[in-house]
N, C-alpha and C. Protein backbone atom coordinates (compact mmCIF):
# COMPACT_ATOMS: atom_id res chain seq x y z
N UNK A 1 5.55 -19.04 15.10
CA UNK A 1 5.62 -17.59 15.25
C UNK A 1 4.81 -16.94 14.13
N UNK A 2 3.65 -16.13 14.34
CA UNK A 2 3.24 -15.10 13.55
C UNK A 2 4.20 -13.88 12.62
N UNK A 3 4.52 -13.84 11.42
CA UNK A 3 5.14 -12.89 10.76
C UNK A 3 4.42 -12.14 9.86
N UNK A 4 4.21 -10.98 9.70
CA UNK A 4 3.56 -9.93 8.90
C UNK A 4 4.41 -9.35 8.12
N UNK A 5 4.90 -9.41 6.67
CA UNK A 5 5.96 -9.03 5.45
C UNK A 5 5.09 -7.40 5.36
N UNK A 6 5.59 -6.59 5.23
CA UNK A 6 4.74 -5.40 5.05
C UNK A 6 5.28 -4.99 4.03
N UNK A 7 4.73 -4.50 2.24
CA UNK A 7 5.73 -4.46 1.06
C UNK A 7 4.96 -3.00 1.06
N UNK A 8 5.92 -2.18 1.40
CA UNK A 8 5.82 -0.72 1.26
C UNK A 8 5.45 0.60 0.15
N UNK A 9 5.81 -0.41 -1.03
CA UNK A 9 5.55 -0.14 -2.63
C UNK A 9 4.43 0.29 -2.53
N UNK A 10 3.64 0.92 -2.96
CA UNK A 10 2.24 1.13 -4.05
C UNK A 10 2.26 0.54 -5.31
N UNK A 11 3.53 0.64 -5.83
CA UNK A 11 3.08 0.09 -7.09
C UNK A 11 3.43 -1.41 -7.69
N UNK A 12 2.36 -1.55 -8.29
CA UNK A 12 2.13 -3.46 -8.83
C UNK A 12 3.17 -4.12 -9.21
N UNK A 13 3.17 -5.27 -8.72
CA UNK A 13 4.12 -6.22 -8.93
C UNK A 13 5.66 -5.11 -8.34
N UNK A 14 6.18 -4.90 -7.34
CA UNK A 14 6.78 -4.13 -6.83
C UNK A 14 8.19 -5.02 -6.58
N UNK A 15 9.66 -4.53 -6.70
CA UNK A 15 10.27 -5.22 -6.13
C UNK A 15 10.49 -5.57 -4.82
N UNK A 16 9.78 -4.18 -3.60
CA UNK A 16 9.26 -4.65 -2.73
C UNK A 16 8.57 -6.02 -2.31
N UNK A 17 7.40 -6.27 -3.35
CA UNK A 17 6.56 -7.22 -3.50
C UNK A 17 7.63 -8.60 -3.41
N UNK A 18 8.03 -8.53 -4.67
CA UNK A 18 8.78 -9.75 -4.98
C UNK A 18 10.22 -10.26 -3.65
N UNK A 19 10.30 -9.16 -2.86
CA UNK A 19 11.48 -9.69 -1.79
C UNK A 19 10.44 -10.38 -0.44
N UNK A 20 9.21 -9.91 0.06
CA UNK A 20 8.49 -10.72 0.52
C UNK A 20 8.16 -11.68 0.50
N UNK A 21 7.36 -11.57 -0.78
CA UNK A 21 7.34 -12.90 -1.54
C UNK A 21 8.31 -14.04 -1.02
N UNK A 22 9.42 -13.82 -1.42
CA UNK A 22 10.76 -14.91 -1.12
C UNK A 22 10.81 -14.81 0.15
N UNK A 23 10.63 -14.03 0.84
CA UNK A 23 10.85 -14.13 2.13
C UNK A 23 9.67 -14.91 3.07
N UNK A 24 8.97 -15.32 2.61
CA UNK A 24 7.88 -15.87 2.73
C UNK A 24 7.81 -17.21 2.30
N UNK A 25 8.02 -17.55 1.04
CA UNK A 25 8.66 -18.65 0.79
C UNK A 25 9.84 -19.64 1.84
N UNK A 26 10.65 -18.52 2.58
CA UNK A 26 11.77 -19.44 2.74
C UNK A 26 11.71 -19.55 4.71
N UNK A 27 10.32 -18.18 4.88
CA UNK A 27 9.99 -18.60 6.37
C UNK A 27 8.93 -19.61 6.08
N UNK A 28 7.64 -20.05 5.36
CA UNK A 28 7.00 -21.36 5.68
C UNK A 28 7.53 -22.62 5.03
N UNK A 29 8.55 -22.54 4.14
CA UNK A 29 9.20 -23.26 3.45
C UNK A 29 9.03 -25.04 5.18
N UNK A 30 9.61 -24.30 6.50
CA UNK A 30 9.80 -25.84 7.41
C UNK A 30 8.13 -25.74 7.89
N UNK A 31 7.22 -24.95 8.06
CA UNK A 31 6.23 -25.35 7.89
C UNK A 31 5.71 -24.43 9.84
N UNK A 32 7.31 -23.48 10.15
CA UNK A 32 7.31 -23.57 11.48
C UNK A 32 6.46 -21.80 11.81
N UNK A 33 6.33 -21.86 10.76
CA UNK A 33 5.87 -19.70 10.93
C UNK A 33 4.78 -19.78 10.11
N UNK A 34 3.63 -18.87 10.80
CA UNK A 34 2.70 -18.57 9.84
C UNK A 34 2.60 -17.17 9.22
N UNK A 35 3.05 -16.80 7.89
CA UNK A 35 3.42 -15.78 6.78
C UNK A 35 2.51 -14.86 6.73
N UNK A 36 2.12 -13.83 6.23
CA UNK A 36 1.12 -13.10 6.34
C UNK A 36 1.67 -11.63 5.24
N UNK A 37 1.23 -11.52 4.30
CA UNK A 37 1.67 -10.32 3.52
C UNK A 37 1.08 -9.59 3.31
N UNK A 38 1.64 -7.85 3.51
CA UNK A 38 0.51 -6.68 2.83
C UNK A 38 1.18 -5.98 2.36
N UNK A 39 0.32 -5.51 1.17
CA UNK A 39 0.98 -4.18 0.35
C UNK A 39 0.25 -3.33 -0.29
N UNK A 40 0.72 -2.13 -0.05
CA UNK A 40 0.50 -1.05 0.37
C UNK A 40 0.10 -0.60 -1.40
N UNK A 41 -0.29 -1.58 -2.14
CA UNK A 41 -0.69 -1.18 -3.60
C UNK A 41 -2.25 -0.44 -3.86
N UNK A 42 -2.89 -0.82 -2.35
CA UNK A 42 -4.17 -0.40 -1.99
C UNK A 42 -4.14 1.07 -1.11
N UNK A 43 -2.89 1.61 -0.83
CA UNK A 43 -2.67 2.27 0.28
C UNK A 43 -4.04 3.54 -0.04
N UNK A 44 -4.01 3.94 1.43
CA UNK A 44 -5.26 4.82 1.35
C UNK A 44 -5.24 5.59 3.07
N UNK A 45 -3.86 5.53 3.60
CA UNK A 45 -4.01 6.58 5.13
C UNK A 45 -3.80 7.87 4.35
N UNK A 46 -4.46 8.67 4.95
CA UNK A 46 -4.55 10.27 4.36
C UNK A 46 -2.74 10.78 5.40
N UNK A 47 -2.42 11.49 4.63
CA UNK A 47 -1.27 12.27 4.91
C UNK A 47 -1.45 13.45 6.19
N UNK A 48 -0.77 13.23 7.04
CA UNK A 48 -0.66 13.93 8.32
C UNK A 48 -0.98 15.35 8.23
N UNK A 49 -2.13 15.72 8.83
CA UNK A 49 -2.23 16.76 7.90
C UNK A 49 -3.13 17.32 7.16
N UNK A 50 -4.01 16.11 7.05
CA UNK A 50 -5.03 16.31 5.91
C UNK A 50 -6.20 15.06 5.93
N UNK A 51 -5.81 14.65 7.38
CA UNK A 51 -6.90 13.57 7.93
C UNK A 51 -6.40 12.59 8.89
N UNK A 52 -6.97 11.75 9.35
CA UNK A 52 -6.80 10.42 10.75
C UNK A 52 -7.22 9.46 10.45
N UNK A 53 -6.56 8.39 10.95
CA UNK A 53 -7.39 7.16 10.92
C UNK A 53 -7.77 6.82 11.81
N UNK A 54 -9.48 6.22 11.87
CA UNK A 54 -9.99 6.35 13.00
C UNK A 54 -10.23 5.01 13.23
N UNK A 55 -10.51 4.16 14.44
CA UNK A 55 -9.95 2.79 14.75
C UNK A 55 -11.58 2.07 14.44
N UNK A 56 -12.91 2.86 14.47
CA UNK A 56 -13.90 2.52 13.98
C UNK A 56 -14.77 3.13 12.52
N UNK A 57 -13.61 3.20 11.67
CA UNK A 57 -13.41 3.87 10.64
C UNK A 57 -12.88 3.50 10.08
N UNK A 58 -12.40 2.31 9.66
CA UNK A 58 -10.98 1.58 9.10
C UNK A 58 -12.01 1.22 7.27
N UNK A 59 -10.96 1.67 6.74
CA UNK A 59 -11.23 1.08 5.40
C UNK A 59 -10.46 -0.71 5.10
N UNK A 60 -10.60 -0.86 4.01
CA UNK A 60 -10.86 -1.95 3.59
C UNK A 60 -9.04 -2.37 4.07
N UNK A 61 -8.05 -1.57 3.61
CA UNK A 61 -6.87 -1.51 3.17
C UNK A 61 -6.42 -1.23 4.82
N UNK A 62 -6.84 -0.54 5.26
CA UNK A 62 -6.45 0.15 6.90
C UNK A 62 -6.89 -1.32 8.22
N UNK A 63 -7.54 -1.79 7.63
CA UNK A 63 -8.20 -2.72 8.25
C UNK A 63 -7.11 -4.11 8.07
N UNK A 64 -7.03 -4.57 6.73
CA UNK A 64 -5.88 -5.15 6.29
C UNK A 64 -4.59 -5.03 7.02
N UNK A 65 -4.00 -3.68 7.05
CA UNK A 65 -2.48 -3.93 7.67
C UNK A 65 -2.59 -3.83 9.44
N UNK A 66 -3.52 -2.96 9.87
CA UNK A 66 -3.79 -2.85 11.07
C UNK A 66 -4.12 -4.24 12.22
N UNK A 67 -4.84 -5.45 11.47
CA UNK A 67 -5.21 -6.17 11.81
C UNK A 67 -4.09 -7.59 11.65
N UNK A 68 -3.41 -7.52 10.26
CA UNK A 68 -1.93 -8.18 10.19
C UNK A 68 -1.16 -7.83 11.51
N UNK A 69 -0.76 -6.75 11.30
CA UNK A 69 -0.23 -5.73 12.19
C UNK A 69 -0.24 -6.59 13.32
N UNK A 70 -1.61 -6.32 14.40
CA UNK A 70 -1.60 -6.86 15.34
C UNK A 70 -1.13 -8.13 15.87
N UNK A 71 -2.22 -9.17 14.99
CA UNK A 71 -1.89 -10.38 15.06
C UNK A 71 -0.34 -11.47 15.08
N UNK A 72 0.11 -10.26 14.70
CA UNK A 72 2.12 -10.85 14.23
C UNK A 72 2.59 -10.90 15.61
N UNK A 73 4.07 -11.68 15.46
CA UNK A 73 5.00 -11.12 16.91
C UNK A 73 6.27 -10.66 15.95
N UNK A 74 6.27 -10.40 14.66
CA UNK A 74 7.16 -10.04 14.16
C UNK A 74 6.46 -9.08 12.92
N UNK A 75 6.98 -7.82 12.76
CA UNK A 75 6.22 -7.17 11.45
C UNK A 75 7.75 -6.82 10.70
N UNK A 76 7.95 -6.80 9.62
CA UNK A 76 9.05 -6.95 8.75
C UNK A 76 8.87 -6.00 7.48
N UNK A 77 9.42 -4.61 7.43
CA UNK A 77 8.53 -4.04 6.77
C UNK A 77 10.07 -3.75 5.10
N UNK A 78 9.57 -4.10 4.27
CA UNK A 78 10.25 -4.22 3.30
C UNK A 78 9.84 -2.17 2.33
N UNK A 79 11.29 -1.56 2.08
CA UNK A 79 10.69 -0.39 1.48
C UNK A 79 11.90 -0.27 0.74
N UNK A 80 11.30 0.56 -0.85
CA UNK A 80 12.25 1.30 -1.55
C UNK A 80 12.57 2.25 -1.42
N UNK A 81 13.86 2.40 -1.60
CA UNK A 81 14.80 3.64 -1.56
C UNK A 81 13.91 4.41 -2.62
N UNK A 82 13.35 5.41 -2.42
CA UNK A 82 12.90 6.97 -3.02
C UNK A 82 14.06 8.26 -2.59
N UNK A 83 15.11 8.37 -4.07
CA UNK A 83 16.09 9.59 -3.60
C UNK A 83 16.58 9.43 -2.18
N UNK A 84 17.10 8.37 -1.63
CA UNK A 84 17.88 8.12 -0.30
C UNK A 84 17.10 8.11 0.89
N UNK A 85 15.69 7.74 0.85
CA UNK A 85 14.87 7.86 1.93
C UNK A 85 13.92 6.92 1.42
N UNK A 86 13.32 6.44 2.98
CA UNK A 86 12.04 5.74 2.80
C UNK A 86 10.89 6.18 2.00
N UNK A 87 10.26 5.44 1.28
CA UNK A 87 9.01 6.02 0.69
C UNK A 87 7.66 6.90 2.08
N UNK A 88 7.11 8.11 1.43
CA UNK A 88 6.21 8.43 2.06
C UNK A 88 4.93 7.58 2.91
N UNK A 89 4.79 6.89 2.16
CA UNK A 89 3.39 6.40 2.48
C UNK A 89 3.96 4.87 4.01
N UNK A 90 4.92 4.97 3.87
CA UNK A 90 5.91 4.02 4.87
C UNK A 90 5.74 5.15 6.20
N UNK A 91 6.53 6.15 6.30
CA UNK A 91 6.46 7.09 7.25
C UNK A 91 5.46 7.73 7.86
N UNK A 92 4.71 7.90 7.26
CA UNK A 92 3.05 8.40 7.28
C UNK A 92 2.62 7.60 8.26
N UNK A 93 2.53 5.85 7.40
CA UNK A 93 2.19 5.03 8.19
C UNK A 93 1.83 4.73 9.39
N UNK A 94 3.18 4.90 10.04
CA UNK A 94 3.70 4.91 11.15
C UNK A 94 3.43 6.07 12.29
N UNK A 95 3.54 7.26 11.41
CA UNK A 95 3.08 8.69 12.21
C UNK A 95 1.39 8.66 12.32
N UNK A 96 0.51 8.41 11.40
CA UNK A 96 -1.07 8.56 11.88
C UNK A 96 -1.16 7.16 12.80
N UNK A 97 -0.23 5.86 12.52
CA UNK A 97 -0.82 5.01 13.36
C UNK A 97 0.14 5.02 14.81
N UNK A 98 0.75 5.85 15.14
CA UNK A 98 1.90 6.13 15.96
C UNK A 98 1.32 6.79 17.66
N UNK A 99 -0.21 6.26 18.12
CA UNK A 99 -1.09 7.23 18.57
C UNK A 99 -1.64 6.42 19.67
N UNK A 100 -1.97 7.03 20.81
CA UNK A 100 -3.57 6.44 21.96
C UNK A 100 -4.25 5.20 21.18
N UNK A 101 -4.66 5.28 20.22
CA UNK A 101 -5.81 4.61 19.32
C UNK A 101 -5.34 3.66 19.47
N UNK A 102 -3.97 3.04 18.72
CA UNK A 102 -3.30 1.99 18.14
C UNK A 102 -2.07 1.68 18.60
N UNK A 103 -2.04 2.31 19.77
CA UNK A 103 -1.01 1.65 20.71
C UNK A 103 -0.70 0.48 20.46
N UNK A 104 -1.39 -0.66 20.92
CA UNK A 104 -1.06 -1.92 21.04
C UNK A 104 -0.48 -2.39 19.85
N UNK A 105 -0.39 -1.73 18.60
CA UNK A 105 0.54 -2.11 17.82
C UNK A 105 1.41 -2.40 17.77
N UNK A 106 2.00 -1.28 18.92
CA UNK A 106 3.44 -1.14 19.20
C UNK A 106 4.01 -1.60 20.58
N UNK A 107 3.07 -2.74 20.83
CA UNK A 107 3.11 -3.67 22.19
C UNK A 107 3.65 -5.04 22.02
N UNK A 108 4.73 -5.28 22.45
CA UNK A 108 5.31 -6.60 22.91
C UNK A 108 5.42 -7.27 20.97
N UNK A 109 5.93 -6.51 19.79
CA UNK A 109 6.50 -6.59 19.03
C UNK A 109 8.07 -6.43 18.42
N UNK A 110 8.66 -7.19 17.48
CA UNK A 110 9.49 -7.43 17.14
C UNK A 110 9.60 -6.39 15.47
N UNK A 111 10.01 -5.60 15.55
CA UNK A 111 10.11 -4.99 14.00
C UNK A 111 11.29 -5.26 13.38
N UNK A 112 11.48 -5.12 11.75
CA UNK A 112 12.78 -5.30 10.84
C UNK A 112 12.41 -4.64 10.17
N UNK A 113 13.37 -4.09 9.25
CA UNK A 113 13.74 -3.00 8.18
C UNK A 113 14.24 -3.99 7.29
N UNK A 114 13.88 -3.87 6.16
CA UNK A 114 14.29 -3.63 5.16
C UNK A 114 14.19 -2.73 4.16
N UNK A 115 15.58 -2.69 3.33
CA UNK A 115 15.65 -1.39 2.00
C UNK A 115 16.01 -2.34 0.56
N UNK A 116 15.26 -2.11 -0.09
CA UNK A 116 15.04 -2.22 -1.43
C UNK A 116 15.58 -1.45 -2.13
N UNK A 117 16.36 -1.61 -3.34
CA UNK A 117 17.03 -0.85 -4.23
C UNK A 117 17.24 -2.20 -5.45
N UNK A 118 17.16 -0.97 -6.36
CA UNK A 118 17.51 -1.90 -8.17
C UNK A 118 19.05 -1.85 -8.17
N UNK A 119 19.72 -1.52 -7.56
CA UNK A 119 21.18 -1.06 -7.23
C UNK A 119 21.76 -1.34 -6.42
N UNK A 120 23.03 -0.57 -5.47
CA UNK A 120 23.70 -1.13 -4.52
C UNK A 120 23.04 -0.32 -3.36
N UNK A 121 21.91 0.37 -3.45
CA UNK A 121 21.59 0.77 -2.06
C UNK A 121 20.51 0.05 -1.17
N UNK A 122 19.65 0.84 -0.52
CA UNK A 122 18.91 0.18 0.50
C UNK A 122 19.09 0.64 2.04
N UNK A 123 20.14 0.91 2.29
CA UNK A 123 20.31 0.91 3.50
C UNK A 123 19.46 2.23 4.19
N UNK A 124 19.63 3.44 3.66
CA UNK A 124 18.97 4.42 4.41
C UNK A 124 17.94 4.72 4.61
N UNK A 125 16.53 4.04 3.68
CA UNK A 125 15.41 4.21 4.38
C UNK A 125 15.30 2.84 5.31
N UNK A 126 15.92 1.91 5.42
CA UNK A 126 15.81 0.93 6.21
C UNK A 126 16.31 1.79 7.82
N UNK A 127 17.13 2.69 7.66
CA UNK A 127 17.74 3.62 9.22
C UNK A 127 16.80 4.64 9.54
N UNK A 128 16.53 5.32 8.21
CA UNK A 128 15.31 5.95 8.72
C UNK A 128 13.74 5.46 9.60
N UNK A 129 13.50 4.27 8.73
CA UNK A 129 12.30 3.77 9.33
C UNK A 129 12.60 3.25 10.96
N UNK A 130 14.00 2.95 11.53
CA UNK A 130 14.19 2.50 12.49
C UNK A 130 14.05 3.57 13.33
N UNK A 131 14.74 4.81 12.77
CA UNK A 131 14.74 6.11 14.19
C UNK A 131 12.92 6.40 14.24
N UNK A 132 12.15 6.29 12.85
CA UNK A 132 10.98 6.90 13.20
C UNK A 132 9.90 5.52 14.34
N UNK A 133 10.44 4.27 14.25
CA UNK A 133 9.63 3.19 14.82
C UNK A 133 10.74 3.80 16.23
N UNK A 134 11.73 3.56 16.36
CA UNK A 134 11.89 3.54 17.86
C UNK A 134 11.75 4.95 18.53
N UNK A 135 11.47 6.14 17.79
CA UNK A 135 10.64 7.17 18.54
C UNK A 135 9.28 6.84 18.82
N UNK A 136 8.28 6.20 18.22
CA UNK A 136 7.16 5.95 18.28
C UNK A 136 6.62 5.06 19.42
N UNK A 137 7.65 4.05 19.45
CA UNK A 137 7.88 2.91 20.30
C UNK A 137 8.35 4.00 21.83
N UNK A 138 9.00 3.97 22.02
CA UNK A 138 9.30 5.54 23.36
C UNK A 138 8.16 6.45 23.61
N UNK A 139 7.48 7.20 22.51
CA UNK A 139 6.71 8.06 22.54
C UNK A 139 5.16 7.56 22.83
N UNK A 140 4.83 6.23 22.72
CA UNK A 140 4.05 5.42 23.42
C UNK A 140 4.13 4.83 24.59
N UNK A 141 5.33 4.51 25.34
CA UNK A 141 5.43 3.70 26.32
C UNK A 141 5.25 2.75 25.98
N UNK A 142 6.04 1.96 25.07
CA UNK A 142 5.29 0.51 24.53
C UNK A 142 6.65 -0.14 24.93
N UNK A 143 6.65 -1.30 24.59
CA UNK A 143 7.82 -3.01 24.77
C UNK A 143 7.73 -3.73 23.52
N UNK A 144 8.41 -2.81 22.71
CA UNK A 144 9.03 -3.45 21.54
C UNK A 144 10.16 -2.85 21.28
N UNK A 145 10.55 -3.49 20.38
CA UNK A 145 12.15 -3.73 19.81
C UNK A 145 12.11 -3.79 18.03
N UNK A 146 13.02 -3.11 17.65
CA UNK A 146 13.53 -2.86 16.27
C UNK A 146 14.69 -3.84 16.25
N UNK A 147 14.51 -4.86 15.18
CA UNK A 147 16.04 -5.52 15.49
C UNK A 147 17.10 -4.38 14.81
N UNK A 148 18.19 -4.81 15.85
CA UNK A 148 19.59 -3.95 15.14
C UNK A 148 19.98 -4.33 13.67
N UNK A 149 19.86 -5.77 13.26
CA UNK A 149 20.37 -6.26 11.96
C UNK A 149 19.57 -5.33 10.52
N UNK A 150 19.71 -4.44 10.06
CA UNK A 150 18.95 -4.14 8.57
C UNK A 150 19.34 -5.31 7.84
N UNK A 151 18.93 -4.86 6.84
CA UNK A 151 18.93 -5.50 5.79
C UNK A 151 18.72 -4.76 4.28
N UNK A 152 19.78 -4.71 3.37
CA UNK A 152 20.09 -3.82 2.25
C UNK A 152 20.07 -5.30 0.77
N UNK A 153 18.79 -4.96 0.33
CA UNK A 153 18.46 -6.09 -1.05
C UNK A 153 18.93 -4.71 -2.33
N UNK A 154 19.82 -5.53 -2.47
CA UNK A 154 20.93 -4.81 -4.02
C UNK A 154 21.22 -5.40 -4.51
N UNK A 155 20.28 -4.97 -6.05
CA UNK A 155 19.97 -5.39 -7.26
C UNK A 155 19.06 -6.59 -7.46
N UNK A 156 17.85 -6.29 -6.59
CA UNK A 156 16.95 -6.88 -6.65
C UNK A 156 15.70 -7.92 -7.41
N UNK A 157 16.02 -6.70 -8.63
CA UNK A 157 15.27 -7.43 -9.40
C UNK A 157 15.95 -8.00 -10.62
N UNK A 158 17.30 -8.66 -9.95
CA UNK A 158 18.57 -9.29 -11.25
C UNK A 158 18.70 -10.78 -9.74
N UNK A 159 18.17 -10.40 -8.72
CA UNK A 159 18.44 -11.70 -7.70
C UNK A 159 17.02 -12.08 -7.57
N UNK A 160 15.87 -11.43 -7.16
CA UNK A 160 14.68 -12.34 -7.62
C UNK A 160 13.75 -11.89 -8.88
N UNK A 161 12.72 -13.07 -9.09
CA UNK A 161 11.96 -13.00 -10.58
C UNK A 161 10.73 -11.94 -9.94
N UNK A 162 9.85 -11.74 -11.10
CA UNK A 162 8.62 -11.52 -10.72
C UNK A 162 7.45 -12.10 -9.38
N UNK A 163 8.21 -13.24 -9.29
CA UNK A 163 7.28 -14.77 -8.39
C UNK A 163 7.75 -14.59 -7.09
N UNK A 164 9.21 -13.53 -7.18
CA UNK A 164 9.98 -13.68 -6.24
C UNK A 164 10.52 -14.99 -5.63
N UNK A 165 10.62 -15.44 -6.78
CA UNK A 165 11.37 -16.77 -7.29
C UNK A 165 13.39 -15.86 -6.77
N UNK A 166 14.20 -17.09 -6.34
CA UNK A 166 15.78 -16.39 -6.29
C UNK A 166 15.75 -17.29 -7.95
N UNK A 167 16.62 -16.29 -7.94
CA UNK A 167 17.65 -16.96 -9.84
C UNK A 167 19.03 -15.96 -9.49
N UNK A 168 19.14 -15.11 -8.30
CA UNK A 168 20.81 -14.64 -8.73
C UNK A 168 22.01 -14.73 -8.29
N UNK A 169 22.77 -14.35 -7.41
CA UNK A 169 24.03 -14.76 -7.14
C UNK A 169 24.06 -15.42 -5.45
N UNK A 170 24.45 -16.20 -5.34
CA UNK A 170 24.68 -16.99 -4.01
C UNK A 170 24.59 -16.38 -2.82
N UNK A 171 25.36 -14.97 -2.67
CA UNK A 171 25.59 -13.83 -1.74
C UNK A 171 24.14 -13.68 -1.03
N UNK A 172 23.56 -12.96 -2.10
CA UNK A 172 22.41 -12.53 -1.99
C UNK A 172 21.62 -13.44 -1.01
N UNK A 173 21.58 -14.65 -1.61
CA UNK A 173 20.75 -15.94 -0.97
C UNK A 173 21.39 -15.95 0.68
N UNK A 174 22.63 -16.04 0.35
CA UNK A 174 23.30 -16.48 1.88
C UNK A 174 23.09 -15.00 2.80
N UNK A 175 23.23 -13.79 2.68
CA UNK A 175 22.97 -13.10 3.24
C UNK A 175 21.76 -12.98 3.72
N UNK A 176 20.42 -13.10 3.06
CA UNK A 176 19.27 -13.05 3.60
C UNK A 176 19.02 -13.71 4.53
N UNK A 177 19.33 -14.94 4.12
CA UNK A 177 19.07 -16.03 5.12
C UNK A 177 19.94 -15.91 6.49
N UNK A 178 21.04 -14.99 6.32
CA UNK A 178 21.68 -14.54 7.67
C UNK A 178 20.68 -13.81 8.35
N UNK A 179 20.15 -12.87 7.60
CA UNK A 179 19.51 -11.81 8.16
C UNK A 179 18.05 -12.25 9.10
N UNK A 180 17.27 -13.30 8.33
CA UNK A 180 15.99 -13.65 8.77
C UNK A 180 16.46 -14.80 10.15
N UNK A 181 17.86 -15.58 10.36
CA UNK A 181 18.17 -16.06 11.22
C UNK A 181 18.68 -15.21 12.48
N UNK A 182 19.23 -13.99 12.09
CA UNK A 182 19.37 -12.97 12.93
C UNK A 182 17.88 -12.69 13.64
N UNK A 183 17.08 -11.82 12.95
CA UNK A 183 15.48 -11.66 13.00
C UNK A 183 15.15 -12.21 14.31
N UNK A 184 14.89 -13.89 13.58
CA UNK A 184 13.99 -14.61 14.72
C UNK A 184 14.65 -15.27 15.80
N UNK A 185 15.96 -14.93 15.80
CA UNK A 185 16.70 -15.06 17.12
C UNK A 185 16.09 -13.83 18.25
N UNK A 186 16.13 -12.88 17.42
CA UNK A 186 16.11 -11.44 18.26
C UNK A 186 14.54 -11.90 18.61
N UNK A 187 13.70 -12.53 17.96
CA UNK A 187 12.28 -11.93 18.86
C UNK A 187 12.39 -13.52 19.85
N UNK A 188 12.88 -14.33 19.88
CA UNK A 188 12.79 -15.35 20.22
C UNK A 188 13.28 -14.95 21.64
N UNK A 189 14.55 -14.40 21.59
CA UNK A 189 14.59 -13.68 22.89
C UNK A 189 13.71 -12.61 23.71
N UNK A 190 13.21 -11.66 22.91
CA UNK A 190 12.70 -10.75 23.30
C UNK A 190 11.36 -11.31 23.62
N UNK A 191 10.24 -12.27 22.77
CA UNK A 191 9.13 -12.52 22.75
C UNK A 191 8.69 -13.88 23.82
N UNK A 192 10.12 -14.23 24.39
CA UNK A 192 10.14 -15.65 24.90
C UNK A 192 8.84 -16.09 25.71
N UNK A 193 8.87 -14.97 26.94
CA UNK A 193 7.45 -15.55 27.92
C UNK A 193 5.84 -15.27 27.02
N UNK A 194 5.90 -14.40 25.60
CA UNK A 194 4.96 -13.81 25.07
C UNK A 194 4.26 -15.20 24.35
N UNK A 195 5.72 -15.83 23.56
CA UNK A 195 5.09 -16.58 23.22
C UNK A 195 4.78 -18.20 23.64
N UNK A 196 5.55 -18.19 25.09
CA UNK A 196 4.72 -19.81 25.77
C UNK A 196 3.47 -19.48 26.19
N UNK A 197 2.83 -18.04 26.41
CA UNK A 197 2.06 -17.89 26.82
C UNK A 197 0.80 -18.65 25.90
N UNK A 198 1.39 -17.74 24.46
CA UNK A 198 0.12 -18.00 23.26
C UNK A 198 0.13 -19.63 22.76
């Protein structure tokens, strides 16, 4: 199965970054998924509003997630809590690429949320990003699916290192690994004839 980690951060070495990371680690770890990571440390879609992205116009960075993007049957988009909401440049995202152009983005895919927090939160831009993907997903006519399972990483950067190496409490470990077994159940169902096809 194709997976695309999408680390929502802009900024370097992100704890965003570092939960991919691991998450990446522990999907090619059997050797059965091919991993694929982007982050948004390059980000560069202009704000709704104040420009488009145009599909023969793609910068270096636009080209990068757009083309991950596609290629996945699963996109997994990892974001920090900013004041109880998804980060901007996450939402944006989604709204300039939410369009005619780039439909097929939002074709015969599997999406996940995750929320990032140095703390006990996470959960609400992980709900937010779900209502704005499954309006988008409707508002296209497309055949994809948001899995129901979120996923809330609290105290992130005390459970993985910089390497996104784990070093912290057991929970943490065992829960994720619930979560990413949840995941690829859900597209396994959903993606079934998609992917004997490929």
């Amino acid at each position: 199965m194709k997976i695309t980690l999408v680390s929502t951060s802009s900024r370097k070495n992100s704890n965003s970054l570092r939960f991919v990371t691991y998450v990446r680690n522990l999907l090619t770890a059997g050797g059965q998924h091919e991993v694929t990571i982007v982050t948004f440390e390059q980000y560069d879609i202009p704000f709704v509003g104040q420009g488009s992205v145009k599909p023969d116009q793609l910068t270096p960075f636009q080209q990068e997630l757009t083309s991950a993007w596609e290629a996945a049957d699963v996109v997994l988009f990892a974001m920090p809590e900013y004041n109880w909401t998804a980060p901007p440049q996450a939402t944006n995202a989604i709204h300039q690429l939410g369009g005619p152009s780039f439909k097929h983005l939002f074709e015969n895919k599997v999406f996940a949320m995750v929320g990032i927090s140095n703390g006990r939160g996470g959960r609400q831009p992980a709900l937010d990003m779900t209502t704005v993907m499954n309006k988008i997903i409707s508002f296209t006519n497309s055949y994809s699916i948001v899995s129901p399972k979120l996923y809330e990483s609290h105290e992130t950067d005390k459970n993985l290192d910089e390497n996104g190496q784990f070093n912290g409490h057991e929970v943490y470990e065992r829960t994720v690994n619930a979560f990413l077994t949840y995941t690829l159940n859900v597209a396994n169902r959903w993606l079934a004839p998609t992917l004997v096809e490929k």
